[in-house]
Protein backbone atom coordinates (compact mmCIF):
# COMPACT_ATOMS: atom_id res chain seq x y z
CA UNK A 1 72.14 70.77 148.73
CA UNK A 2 71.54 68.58 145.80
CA UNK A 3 68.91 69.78 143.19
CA UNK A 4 65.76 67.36 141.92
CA UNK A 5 64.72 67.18 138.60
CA UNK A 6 61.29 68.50 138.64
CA UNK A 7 60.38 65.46 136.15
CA UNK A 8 61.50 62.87 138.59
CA UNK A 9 59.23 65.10 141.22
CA UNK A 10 56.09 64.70 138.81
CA UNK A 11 57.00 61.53 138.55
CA UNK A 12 57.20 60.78 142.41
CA UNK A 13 53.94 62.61 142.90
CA UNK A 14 51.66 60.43 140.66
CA UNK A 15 52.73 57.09 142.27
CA UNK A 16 51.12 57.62 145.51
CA UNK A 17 47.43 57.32 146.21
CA UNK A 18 44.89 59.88 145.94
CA UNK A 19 42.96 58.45 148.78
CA UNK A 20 45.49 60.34 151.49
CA UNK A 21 47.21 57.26 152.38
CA UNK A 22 50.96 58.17 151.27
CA UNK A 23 51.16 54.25 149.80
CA UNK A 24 51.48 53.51 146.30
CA UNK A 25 48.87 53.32 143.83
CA UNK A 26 48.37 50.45 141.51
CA UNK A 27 45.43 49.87 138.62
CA UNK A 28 42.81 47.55 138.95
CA UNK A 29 41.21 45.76 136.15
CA UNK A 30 38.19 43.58 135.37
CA UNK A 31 37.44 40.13 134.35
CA UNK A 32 38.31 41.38 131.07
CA UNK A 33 41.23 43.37 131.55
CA UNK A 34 39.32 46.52 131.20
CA UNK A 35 41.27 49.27 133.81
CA UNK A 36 38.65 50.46 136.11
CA UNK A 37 40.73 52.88 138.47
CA UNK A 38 44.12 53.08 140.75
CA UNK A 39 43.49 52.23 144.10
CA UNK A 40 46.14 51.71 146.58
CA UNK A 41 45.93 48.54 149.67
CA UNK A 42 44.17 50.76 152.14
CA UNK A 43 41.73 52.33 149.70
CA UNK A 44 40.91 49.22 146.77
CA UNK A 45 38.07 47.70 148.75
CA UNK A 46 35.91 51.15 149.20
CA UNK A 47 36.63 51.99 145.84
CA UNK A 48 35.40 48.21 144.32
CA UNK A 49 32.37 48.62 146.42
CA UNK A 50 30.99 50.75 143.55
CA UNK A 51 31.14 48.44 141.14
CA UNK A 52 29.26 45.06 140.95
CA UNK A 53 30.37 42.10 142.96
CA UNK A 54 31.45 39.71 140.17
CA UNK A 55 32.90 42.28 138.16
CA UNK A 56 36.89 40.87 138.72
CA UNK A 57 35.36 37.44 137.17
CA UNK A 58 35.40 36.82 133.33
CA UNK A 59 31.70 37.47 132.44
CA UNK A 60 29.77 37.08 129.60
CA UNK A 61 27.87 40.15 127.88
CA UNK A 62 26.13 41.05 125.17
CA UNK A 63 27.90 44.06 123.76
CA UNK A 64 31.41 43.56 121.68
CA UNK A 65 34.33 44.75 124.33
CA UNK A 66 37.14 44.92 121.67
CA UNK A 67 35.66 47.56 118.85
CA UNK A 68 36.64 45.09 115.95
């Protein structure tokens, strides 16, 4: 029986979804390139629903986004 690494394991463990789904997770980003969460195929649309609808679109705002 050949032995794991327990790094490769923790490694293994944190690429799938949290949702349940057992399919990989990737991160999802705004207009702005601002990471907003991991989501996986099945799970990316329920988990966008919380935020607004044109938030994937390059908006304008009135706060500085880069902390120059």
């Amino acid at each position: 029986m050949a032995v794991i690494d327990q790094d490769y394991m923790d490694m293994i463990k944190y690429r799938w979804c949290s949702c349940g789904s057992k399919l990989p997770k990737h991160a999802l980003y705004d207009g702005h390139g601002i990471f907003l969460t991991y989501a996986c195929e099945k799970c990316e649309k329920k988990k966008l629903s919380g935020y607004r609808s044109d938030i994937m679109d390059r908006y304008e705002c009135d706060e500085p986004i880069d902390s120059d």
